[in-house]
Protein backbone atom coordinates (compact mmCIF):
# COMPACT_ATOMS: atom_id res chain seq x y z
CA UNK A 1 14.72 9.06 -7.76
CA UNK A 2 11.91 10.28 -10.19
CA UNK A 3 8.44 11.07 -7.80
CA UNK A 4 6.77 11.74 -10.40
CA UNK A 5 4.47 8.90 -11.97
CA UNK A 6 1.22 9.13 -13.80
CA UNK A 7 -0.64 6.55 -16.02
CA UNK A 8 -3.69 6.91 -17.84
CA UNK A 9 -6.18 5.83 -14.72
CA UNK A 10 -4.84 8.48 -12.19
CA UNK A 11 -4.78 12.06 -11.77
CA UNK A 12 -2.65 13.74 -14.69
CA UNK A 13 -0.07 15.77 -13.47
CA UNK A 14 -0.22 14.42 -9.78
CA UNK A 15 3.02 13.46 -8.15
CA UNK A 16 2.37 10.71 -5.66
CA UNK A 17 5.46 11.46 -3.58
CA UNK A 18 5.77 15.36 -3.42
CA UNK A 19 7.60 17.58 -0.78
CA UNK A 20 7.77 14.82 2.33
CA UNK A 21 4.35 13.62 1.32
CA UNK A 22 3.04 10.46 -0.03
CA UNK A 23 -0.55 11.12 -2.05
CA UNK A 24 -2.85 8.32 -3.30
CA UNK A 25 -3.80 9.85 -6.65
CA UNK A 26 -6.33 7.34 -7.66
CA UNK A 27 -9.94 7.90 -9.42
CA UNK A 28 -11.74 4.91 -7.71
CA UNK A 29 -12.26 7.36 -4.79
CA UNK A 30 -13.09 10.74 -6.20
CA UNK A 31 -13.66 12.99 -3.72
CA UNK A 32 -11.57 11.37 -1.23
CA UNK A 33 -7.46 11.20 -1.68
CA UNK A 34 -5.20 10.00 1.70
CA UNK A 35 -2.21 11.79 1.87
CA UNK A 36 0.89 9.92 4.43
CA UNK A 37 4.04 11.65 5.41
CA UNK A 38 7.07 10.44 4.24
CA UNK A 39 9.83 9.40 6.41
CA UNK A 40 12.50 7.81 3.64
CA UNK A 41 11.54 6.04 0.60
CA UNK A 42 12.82 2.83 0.81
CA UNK A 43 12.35 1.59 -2.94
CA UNK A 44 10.73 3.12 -5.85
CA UNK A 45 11.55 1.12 -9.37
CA UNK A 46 9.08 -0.31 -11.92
CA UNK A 47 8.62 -4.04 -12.30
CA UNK A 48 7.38 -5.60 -15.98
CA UNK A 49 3.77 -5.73 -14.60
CA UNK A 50 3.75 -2.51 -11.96
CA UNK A 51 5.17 0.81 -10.24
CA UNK A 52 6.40 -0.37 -6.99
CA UNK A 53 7.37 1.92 -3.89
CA UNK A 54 7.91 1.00 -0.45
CA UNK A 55 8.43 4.10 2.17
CA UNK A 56 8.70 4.55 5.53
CA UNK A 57 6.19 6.73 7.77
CA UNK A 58 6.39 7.36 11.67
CA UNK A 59 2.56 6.70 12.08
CA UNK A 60 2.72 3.08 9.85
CA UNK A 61 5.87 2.00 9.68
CA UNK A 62 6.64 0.75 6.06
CA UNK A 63 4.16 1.01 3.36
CA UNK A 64 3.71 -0.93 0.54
CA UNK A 65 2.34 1.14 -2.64
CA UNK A 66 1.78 -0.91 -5.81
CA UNK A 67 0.48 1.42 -8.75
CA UNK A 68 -0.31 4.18 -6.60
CA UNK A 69 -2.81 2.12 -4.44
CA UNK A 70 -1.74 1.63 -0.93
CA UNK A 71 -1.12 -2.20 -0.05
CA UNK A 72 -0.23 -2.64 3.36
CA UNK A 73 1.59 -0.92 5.84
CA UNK A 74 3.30 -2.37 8.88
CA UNK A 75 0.41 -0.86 11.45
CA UNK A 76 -2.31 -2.47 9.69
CA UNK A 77 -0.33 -6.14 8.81
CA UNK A 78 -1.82 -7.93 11.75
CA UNK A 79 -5.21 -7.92 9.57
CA UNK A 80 -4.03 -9.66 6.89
CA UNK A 81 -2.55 -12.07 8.79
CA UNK A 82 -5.51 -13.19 10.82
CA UNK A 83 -7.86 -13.57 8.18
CA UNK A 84 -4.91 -15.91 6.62
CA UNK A 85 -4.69 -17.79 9.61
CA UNK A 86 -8.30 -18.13 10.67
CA UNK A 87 -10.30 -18.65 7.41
CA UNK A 88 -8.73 -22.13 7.11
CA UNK A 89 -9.51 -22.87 10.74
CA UNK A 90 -12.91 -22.03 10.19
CA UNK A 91 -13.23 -24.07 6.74
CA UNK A 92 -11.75 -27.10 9.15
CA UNK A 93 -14.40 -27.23 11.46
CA UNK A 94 -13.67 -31.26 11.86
CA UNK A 95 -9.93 -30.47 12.58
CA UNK A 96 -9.05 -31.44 16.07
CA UNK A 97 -5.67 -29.66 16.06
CA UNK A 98 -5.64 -26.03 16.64
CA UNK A 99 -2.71 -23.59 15.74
């Protein structure tokens, strides 16, 4: 597998999977850059449209990277899924059934 990956909007010469680490190399934060530690990398392949990797961590489970910009990871999911589930509810208000 090739670790390295950098396009024009990220830090040159970065690798975003280096030595056990996963690094988010992206210039929308500057000053700030989370750093996960890799368990196993799961997938790593580019699509047509992005630079996908999935990974595994002990602390989040599997993580979802898309372009070098963290997704989701299976700690946080539950998020996601309750503003999925509750936004319609509230949109409903005249809805007798509940889920």
């Amino acid at each position: 597998m090739n670790f390295a990956y950098d396009v024009d909007n990220h830090v040159e010469g970065m690798n975003v999977l280096k030595e056990g680490w996963f690094t988010e190399s992206d210039l929308m934060f500057t000053g700030f850059t989370p750093s996960i530690k890799v368990d196993s990398v799961l997938v790593e392949e580019n699509s047509k449209f992005q630079h996908i990797i999935v990974f595994k961590s002990k602390q989040l489970g599997k993580v979802l990277v898309l372009d070098n910009a963290i997704q989701c990871t299976e700690f946080d999911e539950f998020s996601y899924q309750e503003m999925i589930a509750f936004l319609p509810q509230i949109g409903r208000a005249s809805c007798r059934e509940r889920v």
